[in-house]
C-alpha atoms as a PDB file:
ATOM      1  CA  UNK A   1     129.459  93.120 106.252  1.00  0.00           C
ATOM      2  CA  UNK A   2     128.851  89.502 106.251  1.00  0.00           C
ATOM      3  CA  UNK A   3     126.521  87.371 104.599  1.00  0.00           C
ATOM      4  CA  UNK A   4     125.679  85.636 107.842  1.00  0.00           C
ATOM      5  CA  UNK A   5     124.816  89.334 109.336  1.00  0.00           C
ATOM      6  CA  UNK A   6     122.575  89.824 106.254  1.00  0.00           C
ATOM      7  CA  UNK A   7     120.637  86.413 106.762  1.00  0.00           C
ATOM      8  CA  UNK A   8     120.397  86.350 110.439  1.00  0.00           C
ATOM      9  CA  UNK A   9     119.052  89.765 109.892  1.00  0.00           C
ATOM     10  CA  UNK A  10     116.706  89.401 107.496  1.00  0.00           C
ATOM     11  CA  UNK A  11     115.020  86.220 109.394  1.00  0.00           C
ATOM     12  CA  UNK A  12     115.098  88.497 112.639  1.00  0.00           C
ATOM     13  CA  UNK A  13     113.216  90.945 111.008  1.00  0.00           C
ATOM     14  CA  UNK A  14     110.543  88.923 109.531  1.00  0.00           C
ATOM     15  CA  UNK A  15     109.302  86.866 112.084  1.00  0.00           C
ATOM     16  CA  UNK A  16     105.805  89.275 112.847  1.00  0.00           C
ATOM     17  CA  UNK A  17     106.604  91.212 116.015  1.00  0.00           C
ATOM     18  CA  UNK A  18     104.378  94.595 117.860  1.00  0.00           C
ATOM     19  CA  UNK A  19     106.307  96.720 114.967  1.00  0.00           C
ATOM     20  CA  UNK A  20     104.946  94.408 111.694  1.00  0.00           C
ATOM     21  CA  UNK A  21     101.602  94.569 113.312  1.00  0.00           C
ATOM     22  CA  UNK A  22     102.079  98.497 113.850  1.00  0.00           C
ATOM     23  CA  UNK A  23     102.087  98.797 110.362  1.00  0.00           C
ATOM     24  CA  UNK A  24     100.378  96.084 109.143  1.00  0.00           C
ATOM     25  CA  UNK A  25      97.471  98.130 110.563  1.00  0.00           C
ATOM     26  CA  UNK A  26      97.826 100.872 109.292  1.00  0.00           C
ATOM     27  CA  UNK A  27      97.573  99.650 105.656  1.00  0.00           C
ATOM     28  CA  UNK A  28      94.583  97.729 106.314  1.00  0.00           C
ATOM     29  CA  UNK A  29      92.747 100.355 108.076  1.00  0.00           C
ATOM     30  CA  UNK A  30      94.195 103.882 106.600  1.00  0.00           C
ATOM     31  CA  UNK A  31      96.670 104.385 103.077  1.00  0.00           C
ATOM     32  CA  UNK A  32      99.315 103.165 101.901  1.00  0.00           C
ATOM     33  CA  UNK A  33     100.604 106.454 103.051  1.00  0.00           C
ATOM     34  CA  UNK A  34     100.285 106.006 106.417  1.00  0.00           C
ATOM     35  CA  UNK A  35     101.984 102.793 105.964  1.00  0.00           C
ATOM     36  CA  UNK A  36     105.153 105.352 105.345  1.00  0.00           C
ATOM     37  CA  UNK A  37     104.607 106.945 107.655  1.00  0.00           C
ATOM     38  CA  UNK A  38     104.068 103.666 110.754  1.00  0.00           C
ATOM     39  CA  UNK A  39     107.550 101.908 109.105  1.00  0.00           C
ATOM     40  CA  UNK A  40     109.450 104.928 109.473  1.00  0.00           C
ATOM     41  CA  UNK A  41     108.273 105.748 112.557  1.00  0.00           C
ATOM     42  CA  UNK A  42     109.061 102.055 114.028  1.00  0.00           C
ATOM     43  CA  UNK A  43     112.028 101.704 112.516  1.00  0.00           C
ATOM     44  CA  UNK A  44     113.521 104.907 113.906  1.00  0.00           C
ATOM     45  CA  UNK A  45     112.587 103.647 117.166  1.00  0.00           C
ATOM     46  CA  UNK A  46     115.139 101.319 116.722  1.00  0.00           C
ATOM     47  CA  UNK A  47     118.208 103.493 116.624  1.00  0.00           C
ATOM     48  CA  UNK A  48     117.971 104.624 120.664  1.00  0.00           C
ATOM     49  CA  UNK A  49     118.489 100.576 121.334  1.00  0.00           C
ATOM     50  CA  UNK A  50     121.572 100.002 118.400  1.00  0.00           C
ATOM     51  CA  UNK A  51     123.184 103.220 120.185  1.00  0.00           C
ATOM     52  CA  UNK A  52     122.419 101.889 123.866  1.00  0.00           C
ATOM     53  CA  UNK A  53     123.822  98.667 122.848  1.00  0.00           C
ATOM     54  CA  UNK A  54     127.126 100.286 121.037  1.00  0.00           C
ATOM     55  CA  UNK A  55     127.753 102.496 124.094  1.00  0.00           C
ATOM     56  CA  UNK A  56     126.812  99.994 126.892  1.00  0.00           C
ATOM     57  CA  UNK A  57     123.925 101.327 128.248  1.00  0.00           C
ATOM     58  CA  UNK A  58     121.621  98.389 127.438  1.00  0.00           C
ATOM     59  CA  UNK A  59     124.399  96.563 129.911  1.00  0.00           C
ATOM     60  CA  UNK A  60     122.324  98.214 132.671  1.00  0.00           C
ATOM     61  CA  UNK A  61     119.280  97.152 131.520  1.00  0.00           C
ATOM     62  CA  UNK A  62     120.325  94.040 131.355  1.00  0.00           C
ATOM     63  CA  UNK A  63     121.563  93.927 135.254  1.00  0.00           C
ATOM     64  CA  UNK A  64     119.736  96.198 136.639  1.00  0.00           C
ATOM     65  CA  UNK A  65     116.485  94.061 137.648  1.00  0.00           C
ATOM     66  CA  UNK A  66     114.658  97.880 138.506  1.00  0.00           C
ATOM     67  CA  UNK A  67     115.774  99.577 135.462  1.00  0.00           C
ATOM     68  CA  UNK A  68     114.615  96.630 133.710  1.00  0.00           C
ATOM     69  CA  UNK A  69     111.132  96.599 134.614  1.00  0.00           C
ATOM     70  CA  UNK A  70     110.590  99.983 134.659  1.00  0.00           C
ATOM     71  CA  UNK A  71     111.386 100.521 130.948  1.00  0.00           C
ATOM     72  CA  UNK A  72     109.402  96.846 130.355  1.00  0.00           C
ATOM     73  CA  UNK A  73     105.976  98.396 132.222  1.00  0.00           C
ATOM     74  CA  UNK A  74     106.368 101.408 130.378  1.00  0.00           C
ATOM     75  CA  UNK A  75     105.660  99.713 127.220  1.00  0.00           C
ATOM     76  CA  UNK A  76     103.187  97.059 128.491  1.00  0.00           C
ATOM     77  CA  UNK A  77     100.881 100.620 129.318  1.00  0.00           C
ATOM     78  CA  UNK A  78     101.749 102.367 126.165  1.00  0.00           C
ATOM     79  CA  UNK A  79     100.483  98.906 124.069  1.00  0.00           C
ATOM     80  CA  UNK A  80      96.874  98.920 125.758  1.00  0.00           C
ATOM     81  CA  UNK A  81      96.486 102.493 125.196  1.00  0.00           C
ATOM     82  CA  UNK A  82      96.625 102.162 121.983  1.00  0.00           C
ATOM     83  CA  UNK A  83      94.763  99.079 122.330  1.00  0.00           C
ATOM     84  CA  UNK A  84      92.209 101.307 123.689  1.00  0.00           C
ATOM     85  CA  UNK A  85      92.558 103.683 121.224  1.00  0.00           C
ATOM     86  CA  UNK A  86      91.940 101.321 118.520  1.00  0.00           C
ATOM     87  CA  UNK A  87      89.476  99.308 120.278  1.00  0.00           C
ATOM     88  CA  UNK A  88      86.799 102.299 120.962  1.00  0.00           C
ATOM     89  CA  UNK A  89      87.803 104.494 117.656  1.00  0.00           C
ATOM     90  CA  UNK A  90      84.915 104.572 115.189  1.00  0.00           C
ATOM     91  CA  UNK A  91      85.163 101.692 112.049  1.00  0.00           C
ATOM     92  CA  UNK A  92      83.884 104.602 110.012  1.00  0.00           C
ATOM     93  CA  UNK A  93      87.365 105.566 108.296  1.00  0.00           C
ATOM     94  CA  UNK A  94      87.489 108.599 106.231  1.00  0.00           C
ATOM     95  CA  UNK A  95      88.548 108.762 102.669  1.00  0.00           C
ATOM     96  CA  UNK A  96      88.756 112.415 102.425  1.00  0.00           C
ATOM     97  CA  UNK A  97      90.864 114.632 105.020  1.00  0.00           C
ATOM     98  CA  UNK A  98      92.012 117.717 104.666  1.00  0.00           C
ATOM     99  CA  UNK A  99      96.118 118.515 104.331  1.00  0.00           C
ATOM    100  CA  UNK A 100      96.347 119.835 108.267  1.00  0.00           C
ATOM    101  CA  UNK A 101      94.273 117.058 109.514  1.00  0.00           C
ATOM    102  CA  UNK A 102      96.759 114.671 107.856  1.00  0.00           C
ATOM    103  CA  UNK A 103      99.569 115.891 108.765  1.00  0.00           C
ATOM    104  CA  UNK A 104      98.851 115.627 112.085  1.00  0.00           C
ATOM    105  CA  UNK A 105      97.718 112.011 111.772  1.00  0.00           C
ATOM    106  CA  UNK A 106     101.004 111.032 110.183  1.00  0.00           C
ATOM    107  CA  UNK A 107     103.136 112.986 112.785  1.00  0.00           C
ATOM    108  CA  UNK A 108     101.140 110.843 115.214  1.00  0.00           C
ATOM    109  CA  UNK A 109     101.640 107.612 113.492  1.00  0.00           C
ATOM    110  CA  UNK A 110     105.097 108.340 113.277  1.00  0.00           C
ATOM    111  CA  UNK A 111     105.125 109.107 117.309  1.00  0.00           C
ATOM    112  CA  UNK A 112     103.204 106.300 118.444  1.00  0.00           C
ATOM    113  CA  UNK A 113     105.520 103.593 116.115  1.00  0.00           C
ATOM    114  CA  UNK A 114     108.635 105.487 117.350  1.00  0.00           C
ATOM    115  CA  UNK A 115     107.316 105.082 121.574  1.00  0.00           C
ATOM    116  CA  UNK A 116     106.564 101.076 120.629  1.00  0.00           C
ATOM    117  CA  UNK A 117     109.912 100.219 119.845  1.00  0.00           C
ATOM    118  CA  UNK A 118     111.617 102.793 122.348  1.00  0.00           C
ATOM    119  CA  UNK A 119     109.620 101.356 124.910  1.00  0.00           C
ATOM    120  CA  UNK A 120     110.497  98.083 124.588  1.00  0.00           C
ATOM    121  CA  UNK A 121     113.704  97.025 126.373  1.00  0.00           C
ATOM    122  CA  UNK A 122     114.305  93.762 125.201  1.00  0.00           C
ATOM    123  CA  UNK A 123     115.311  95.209 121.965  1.00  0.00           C
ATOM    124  CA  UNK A 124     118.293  96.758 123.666  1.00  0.00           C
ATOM    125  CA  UNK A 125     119.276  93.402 124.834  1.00  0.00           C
ATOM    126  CA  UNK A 126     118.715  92.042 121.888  1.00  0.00           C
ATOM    127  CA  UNK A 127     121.162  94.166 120.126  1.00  0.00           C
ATOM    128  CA  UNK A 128     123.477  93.958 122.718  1.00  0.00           C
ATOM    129  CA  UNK A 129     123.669  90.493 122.310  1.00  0.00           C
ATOM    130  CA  UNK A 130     123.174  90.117 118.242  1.00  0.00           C
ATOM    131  CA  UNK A 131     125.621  93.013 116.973  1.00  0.00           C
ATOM    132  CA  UNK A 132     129.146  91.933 118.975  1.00  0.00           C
ATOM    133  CA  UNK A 133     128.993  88.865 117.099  1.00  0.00           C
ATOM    134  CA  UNK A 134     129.850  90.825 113.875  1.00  0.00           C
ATOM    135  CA  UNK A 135     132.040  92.389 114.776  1.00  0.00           C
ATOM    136  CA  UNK A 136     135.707  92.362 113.241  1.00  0.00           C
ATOM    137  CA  UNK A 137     138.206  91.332 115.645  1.00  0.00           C
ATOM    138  CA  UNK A 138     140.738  93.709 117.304  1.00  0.00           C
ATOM    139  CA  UNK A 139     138.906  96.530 115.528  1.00  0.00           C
ATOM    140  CA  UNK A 140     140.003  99.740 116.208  1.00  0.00           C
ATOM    141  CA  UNK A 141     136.913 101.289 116.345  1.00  0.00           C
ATOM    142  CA  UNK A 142     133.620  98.708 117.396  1.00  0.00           C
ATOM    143  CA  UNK A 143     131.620 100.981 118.220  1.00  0.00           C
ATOM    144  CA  UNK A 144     131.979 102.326 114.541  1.00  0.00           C
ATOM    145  CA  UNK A 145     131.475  99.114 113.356  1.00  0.00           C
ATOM    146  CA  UNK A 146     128.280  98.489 115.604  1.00  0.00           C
ATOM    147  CA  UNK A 147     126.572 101.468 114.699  1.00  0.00           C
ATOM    148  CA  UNK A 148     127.089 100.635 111.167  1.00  0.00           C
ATOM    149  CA  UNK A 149     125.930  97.422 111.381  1.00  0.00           C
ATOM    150  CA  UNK A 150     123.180  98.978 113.116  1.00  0.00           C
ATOM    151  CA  UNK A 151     121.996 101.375 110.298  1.00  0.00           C
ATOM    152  CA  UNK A 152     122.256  98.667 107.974  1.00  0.00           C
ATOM    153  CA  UNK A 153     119.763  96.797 109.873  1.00  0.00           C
ATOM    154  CA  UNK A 154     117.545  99.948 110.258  1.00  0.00           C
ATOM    155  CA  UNK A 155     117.351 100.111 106.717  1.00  0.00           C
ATOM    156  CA  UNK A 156     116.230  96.309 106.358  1.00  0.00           C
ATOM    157  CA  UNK A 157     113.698  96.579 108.684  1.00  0.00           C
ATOM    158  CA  UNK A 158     111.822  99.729 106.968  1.00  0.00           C
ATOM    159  CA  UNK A 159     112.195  97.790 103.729  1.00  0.00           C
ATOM    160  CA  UNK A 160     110.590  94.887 105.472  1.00  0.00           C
ATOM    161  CA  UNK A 161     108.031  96.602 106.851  1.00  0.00           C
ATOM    162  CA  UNK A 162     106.896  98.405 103.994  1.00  0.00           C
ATOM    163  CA  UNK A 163     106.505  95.433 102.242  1.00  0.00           C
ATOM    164  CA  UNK A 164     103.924  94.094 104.952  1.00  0.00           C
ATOM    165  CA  UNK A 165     102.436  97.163 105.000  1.00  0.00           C
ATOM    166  CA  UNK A 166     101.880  97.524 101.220  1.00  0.00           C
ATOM    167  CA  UNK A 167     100.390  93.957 100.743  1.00  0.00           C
ATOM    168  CA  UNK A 168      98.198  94.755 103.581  1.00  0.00           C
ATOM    169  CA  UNK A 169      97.045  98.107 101.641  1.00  0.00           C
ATOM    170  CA  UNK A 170      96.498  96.074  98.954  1.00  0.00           C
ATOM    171  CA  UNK A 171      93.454  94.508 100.613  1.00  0.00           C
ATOM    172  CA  UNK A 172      92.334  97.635 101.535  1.00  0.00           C
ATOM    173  CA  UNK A 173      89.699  98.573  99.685  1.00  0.00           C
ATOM    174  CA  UNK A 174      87.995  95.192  99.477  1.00  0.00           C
ATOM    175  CA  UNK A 175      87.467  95.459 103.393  1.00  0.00           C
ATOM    176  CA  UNK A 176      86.165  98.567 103.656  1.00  0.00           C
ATOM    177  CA  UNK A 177      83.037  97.557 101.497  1.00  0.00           C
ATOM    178  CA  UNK A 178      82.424  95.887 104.124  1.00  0.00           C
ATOM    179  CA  UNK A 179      81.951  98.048 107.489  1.00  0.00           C
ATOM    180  CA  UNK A 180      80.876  95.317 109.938  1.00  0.00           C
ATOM    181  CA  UNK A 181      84.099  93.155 108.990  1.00  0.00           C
ATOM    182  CA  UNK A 182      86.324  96.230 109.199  1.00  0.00           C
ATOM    183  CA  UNK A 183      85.152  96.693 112.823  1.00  0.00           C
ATOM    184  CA  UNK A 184      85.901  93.198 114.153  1.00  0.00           C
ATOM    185  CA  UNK A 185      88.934  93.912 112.152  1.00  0.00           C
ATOM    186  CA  UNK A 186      89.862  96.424 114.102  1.00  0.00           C
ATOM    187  CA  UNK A 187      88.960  94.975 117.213  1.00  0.00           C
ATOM    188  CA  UNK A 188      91.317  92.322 116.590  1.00  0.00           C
ATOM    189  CA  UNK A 189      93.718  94.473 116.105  1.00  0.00           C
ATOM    190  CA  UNK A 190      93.263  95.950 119.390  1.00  0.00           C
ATOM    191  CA  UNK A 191      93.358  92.400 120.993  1.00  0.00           C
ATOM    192  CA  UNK A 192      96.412  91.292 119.587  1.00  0.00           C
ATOM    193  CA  UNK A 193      98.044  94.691 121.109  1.00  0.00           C
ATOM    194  CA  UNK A 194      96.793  94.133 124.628  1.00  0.00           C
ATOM    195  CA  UNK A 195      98.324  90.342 123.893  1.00  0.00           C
ATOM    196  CA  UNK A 196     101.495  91.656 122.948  1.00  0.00           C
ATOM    197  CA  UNK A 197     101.236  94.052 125.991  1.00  0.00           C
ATOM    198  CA  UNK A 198     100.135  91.076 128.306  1.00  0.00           C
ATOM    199  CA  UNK A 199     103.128  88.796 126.900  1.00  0.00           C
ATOM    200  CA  UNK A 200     105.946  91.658 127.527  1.00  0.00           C
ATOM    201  CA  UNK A 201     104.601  92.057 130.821  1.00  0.00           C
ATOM    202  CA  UNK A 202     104.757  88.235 131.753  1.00  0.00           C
ATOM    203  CA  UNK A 203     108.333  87.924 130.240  1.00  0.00           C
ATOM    204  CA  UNK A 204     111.756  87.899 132.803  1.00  0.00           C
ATOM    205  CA  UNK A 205     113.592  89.178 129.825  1.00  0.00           C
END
């Protein structure tokens, strides 16, 4: 593994994107466990795009204009519904839950960060694009090589991620002594969602 793979990585993943925003919500307005819970869940959503890209399937995507679009407005309409989730949820967040109720909560954390990612085909392409470059020449196996590559960039981005999410937790408890702040928070949270959801939409590729 190079250190030019490493760098290019590491800027890739922290330029703010619909994932750091996942989860940078989710340590402002819930735990720090939840921020576990949102990294894991978008970086995971990750892995369907490294293997589409190592096994060629993100080559359809790429020319096929209808396959394209289909997976693209599939994630524009998962982004405002949880825009709308977020946007008419109560500001009124609960400090005490009981184990089942939490559990649930983080399985659906975990669900909704894994759909944003997997819903978004321009991560295929991306991948398809970013990983051949790394790759050692006349390699027996690239696809080996690709996947690895892959996991190694999985594992960057949850360590990433956490780290937004954490120093957004950190501020946590300061906004929630304030309620009326915490709401527009949220709200603007909910905007910047249905932004990100307006911007995929209005993208070619």
């Amino acid at each position: 593994m190079s250190l030019d793979f490493f760098l290019t990585s590491l800027i890739v993943v922290l330029i703010p994107g619909t994932g750091v925003i996942y989860v940078l919500t989710h340590g402002l307005l819930r735990s720090p466990s939840f921020v576990w819970s949102a990294a894991v869940g978008c970086t995971l959503g990750i892995l369907p795009h490294i293997a589409a890209s190592a096994f060629g399937v993100a080559a359809l995507l790429h020319t096929s204009a209808m396959a394209f679009q289909v997976v693209k407005y599939a994630g524009v309409a998962y982004l405002l519904y949880l825009a709308y989730g977020m946007w008419k949820d109560s500001a009124k967040l609960s400090l005490e839950q009981n184990d089942k109720t939490l559990q649930k909560n983080h399985r659906q954390t975990i669900l909704n960060g894994l759909l944003i990612n997997i819903l978004n085909p321009k991560l295929s392409i991306f991948f398809l694009a970013f990983l051949p470059q790394f790759i050692t020449p006349n390699i027996t196996s690239p696809i080996v090589e690709m996947m690895i590559l892959g996991g190694f960039f999985m594992g960057l981005t949850l360590v990433v991620f956490l780290l937004y999410g954490f120093c957004a937790a950190s501020l946590r408890q300061f906004i929630l002594q304030k309620p009326r702040p915490l709401q527009k928070i949220q709200r603007g949270f909910a905007g910047i969602f249905i932004l990100l959801g307006v911007r995929l939409a209005l993208e070619d590729r």
